[in-house]
Protein backbone atom coordinates (compact mmCIF):
# COMPACT_ATOMS: atom_id res chain seq x y z
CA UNK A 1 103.10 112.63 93.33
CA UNK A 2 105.82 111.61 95.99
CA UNK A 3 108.93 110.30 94.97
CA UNK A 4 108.39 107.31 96.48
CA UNK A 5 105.43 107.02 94.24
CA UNK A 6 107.36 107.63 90.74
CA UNK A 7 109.57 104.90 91.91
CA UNK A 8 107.10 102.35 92.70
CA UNK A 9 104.95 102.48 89.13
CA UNK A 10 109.00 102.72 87.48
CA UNK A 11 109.32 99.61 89.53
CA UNK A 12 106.28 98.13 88.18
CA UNK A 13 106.45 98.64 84.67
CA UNK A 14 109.73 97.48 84.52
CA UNK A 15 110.11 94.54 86.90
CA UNK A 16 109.07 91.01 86.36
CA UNK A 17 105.51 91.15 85.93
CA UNK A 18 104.41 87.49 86.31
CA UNK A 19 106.12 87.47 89.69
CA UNK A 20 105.20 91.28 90.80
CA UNK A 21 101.50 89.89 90.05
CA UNK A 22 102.06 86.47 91.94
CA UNK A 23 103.09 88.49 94.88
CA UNK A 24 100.46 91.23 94.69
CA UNK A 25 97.66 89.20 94.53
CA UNK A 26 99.18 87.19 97.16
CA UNK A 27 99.00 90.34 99.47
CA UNK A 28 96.04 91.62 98.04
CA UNK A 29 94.39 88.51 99.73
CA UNK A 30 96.10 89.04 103.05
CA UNK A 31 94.73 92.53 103.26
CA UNK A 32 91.45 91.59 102.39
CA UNK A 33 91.33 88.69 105.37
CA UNK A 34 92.31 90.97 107.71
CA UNK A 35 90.24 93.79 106.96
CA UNK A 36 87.33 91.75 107.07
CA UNK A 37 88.53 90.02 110.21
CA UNK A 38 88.82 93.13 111.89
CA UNK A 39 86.05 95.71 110.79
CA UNK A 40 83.50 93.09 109.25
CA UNK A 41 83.21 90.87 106.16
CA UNK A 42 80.38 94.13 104.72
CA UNK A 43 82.35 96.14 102.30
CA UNK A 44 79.52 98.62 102.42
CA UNK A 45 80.33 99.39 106.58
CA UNK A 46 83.99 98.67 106.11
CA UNK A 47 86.06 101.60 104.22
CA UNK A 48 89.63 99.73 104.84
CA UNK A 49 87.59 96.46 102.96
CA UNK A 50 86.12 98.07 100.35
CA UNK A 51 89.42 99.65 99.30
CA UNK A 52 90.96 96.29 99.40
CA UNK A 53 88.77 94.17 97.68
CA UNK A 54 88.81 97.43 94.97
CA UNK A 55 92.27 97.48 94.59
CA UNK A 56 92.08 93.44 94.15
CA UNK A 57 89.77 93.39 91.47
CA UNK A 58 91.91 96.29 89.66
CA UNK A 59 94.79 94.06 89.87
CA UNK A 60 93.07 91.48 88.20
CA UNK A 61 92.81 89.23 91.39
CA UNK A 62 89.66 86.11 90.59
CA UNK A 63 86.86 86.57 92.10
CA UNK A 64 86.90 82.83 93.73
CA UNK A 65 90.64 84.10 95.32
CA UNK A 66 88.67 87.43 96.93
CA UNK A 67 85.85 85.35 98.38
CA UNK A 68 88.57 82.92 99.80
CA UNK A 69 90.00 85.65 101.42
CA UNK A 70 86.75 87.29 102.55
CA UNK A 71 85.47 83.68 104.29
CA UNK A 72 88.97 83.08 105.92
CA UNK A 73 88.52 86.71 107.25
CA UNK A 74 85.35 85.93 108.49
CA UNK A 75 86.02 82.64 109.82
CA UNK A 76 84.43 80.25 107.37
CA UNK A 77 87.51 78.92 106.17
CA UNK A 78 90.91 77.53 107.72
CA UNK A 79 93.80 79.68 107.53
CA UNK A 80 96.91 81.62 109.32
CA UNK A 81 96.35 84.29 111.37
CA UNK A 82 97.61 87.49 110.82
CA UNK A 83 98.65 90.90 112.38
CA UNK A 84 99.15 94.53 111.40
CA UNK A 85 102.14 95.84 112.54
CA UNK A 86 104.15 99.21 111.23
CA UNK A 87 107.77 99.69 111.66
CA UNK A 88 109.17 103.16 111.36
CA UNK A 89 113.14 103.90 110.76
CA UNK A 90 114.76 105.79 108.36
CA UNK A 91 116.73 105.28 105.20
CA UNK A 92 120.27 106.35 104.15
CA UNK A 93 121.00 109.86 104.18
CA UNK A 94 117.95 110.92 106.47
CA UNK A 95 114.58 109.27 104.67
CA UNK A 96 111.88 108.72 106.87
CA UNK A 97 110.28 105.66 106.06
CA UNK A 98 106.92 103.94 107.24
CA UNK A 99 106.28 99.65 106.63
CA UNK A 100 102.91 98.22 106.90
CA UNK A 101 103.12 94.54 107.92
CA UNK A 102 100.76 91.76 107.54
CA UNK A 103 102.53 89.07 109.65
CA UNK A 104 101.64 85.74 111.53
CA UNK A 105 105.38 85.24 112.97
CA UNK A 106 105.78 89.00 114.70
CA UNK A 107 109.26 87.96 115.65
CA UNK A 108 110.36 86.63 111.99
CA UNK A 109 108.88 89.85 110.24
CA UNK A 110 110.83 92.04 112.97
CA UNK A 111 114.07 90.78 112.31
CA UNK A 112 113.83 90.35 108.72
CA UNK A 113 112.63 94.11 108.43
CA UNK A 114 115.87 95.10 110.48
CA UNK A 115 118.31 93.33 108.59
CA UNK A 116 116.91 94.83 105.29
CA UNK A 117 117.47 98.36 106.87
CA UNK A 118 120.92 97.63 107.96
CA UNK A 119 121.84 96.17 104.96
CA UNK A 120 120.94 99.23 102.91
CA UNK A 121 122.25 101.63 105.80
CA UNK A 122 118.91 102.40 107.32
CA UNK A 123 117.62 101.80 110.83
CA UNK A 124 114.68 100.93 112.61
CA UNK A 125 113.60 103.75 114.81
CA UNK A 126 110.77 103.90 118.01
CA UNK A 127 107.50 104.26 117.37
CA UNK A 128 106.34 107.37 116.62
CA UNK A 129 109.57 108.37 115.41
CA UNK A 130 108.39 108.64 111.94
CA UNK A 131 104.72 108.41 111.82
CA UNK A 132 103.72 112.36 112.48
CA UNK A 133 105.57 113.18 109.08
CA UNK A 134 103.09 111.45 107.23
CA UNK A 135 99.07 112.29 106.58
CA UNK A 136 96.65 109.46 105.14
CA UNK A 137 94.39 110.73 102.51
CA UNK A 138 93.07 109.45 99.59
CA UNK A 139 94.90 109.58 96.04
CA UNK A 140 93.85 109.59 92.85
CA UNK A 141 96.24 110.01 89.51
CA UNK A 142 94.73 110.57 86.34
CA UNK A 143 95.98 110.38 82.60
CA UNK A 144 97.20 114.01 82.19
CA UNK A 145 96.97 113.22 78.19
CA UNK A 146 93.50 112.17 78.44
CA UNK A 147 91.87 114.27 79.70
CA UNK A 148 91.86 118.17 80.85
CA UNK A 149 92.55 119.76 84.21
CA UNK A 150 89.59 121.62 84.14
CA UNK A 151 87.33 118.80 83.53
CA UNK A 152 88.74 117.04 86.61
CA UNK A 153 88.53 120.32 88.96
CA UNK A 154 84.81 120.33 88.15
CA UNK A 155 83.86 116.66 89.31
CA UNK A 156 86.30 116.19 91.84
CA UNK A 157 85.99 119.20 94.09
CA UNK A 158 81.67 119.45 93.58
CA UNK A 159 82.20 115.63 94.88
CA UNK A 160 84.53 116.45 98.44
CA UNK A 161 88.04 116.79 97.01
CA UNK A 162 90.77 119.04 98.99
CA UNK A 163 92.87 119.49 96.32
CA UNK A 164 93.82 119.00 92.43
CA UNK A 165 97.43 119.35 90.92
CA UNK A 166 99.41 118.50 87.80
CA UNK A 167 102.38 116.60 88.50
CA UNK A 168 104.42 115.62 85.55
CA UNK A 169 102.60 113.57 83.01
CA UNK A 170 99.48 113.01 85.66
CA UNK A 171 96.98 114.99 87.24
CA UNK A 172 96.73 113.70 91.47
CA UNK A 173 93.30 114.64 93.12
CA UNK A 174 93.69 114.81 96.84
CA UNK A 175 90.59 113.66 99.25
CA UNK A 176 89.76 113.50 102.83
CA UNK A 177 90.05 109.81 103.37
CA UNK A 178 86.01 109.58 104.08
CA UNK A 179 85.42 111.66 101.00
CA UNK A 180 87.57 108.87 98.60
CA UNK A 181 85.22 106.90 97.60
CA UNK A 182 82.29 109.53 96.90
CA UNK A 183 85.12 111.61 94.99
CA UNK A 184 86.82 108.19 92.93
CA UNK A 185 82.55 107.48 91.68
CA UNK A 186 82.13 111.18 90.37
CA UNK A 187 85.34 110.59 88.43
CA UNK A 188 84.06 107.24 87.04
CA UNK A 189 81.04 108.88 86.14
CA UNK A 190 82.18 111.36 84.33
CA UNK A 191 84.40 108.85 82.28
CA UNK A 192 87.78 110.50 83.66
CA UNK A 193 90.80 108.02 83.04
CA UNK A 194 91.96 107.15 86.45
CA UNK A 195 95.27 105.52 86.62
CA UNK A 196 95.37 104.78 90.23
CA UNK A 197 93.25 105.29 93.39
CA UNK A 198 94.19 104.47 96.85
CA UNK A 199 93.69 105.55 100.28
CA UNK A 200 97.69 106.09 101.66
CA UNK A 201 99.97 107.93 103.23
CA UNK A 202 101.86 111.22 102.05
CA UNK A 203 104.89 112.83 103.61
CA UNK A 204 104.60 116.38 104.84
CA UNK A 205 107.95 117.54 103.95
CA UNK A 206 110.45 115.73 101.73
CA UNK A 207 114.18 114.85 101.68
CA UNK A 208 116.18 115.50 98.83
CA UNK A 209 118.70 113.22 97.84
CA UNK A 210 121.09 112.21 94.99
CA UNK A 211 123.89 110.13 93.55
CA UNK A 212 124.89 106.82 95.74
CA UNK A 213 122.95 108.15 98.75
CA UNK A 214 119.68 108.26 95.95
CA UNK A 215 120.80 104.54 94.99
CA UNK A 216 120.95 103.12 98.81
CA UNK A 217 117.69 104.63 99.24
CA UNK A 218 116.23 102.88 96.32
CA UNK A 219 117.93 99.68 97.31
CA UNK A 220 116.33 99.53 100.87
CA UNK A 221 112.71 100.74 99.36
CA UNK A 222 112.87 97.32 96.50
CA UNK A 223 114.21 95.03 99.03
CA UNK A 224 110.92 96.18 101.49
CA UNK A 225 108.71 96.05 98.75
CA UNK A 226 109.89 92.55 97.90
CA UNK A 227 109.54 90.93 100.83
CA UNK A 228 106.17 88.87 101.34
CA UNK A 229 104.99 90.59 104.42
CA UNK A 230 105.08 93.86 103.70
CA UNK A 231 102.52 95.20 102.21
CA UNK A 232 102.77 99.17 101.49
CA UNK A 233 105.99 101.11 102.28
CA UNK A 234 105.67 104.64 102.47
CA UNK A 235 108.90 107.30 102.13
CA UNK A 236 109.72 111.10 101.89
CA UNK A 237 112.53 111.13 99.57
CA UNK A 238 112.74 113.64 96.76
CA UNK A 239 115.07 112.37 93.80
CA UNK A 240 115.72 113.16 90.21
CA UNK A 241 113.26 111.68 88.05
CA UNK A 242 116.76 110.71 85.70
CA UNK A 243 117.93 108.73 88.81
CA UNK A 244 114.58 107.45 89.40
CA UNK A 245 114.67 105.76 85.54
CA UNK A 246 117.94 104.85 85.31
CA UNK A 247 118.01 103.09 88.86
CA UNK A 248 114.79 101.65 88.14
C-alpha cells in the first residue's frame, strides 16, 4: 500500500465522518454523471461507470441519488456540466503529486488548486511532468486477520491478478485494470473480506520524507482532498507510519 494510501483511510477513520460522507457522496455523484456522460449510461459497456456507481453503493450512497446522477449524465435531467481535468505539481520536499478534477468553472478549480500548492510549498508543474511516475491498475486490500495469504493467492491469480503482497495489517492484490472486475468477483465468491477495491493510480518509485517536510506534505494532500472538486489525489511519498498516525 502507498503512503499516500495509509494516510487517506488514517484520514478517514479519524476525520469528521458526517461531513467526509456529505462530501463523498457528493463526488461520488459527480463521477458517476460524468462517466455516464462520456462512455454511456450501460454500466455493463462502461468500466470507468461501473467502478463508480460500485464504489457509490459501498459508500452507502441511495439508490434514488445514483439514478439522479446516472439521468443527469445521460441527459434526462437538468444539471451543471462538468469536466475532467488533472493537474500535476509536486509537493514539499520533492513529492510528485497527481489531482483528478471534476469541474464546471475550469478557471476557479485552476486557481484554487494553485493556491493550495503554494500555500503548503508545492507547485503546479506542466503536463506530463508528473504523470509517467504513476501506473493505473486495479487495487484490492483485504483483512490480513481474516483471512490467509494463501487462500487469496489461489482465487486471485486463477482469476487475472499480477500480483499479491502483505503490507502491514492488509493483504493488496494487484490487477491489470481490465482484469479488476473479473479478479474483485472471484474474491467475493470465495467470501474473502475485501476492505477496499478501486481502479487507481500507483507511483513507480517513492519519496521518502520525514519530520516538518512529512507534515507540509500531509498538509497540502488534506487541503486537496478537502476541496469539492477534487476528486482522487494521487502521491509518491514514503513516510513513517508513526508520523502518518500522529499527523493524522
Amino acid at each position: 500500500m502507498s503512503g499516500h494510501s495509509k494516510w487517506h483511510n488514517i484520514r478517514l477513520k479519524k476525520g469528521k465522518v458526517d461531513l467526509v460522507r456529505g462530501k463523498l457522496f457528493s463526488k461520488l455523484a459527480r463521477e458517476i454523471a460524468v462517466a455516464a456522460k462520456e462512455g454511456g449510461a450501460n454500466p455493463d459497456g462502461n468500466p470507468r461507470l461501473r467502478t463508480a456507481i460500485e464504489r457509490a453503493r459501498e459508500a452507502g450512497v441511495p439508490n434514488d441519488n445514483i439514478t439522479r446522477a446516472l439521468q443527469r449524465g445521460a441527459g434526462e435531467l437538468a444539471g451543471a456540466t462538468y469536466e475532467t481535468i488533472l493537474y500535476e505539481g509536486y509537493a514539499h520536499g520533492g513529492v510528485a503529486v497527481l489531482v483528478e478534477v471534476l469541474t464546471d468553472n475550469r478557471n476557479r478549480t485552476a486557481s484554487d488548486i494553485r493556491s493550495l500548492f503554494a500555500r503548503y510549498r508545492g507547485a503546479l508543474s506542466a503536463a506530463g511532468s508528473v504523470s509517467w511516475m504513476f501506473d493505473r491498475v486495479g487495487l484490492i486490500t483485504l483483512d490480513r486477520s481474516k483471512t490467509k495469504e494463501d487462500d487469496v493467492l489461489s482465487a486471485a491469480l486463477d482469476a487475472g491478478a499480477e500480483d499479491v503482497r502483505t503490507v502491514g495489517e492488509v493483504i493488496e492484490v494487484v490487477t491489470p485494470p481490465e482484469q479488476f472486475f473479473k479478479v474483485k468477483q472471484a474474491l467475493e465468491g470465495s467470501k474473502l473480506p475485501i476492505l477496499s477495491a478501486d481502479i487507481t493510480l500507483v507511483p513507480k518509485t517513492t519519496v521518502r520524507v520525514e519530520g516538518k517536510d512529512a507534515q507540509h506534505v500531509l498538509q497540502l494532500m488534506d487541503a486537496l482532498e478537502d476541496h469539492d472538486d477534487v476528486q482522487h489525489v494521487y502521491a509518491n511519498f514514503d513516510i513513517p507510519d508513526e508520523i502518518l498516525q500522529q499527523v493524522g
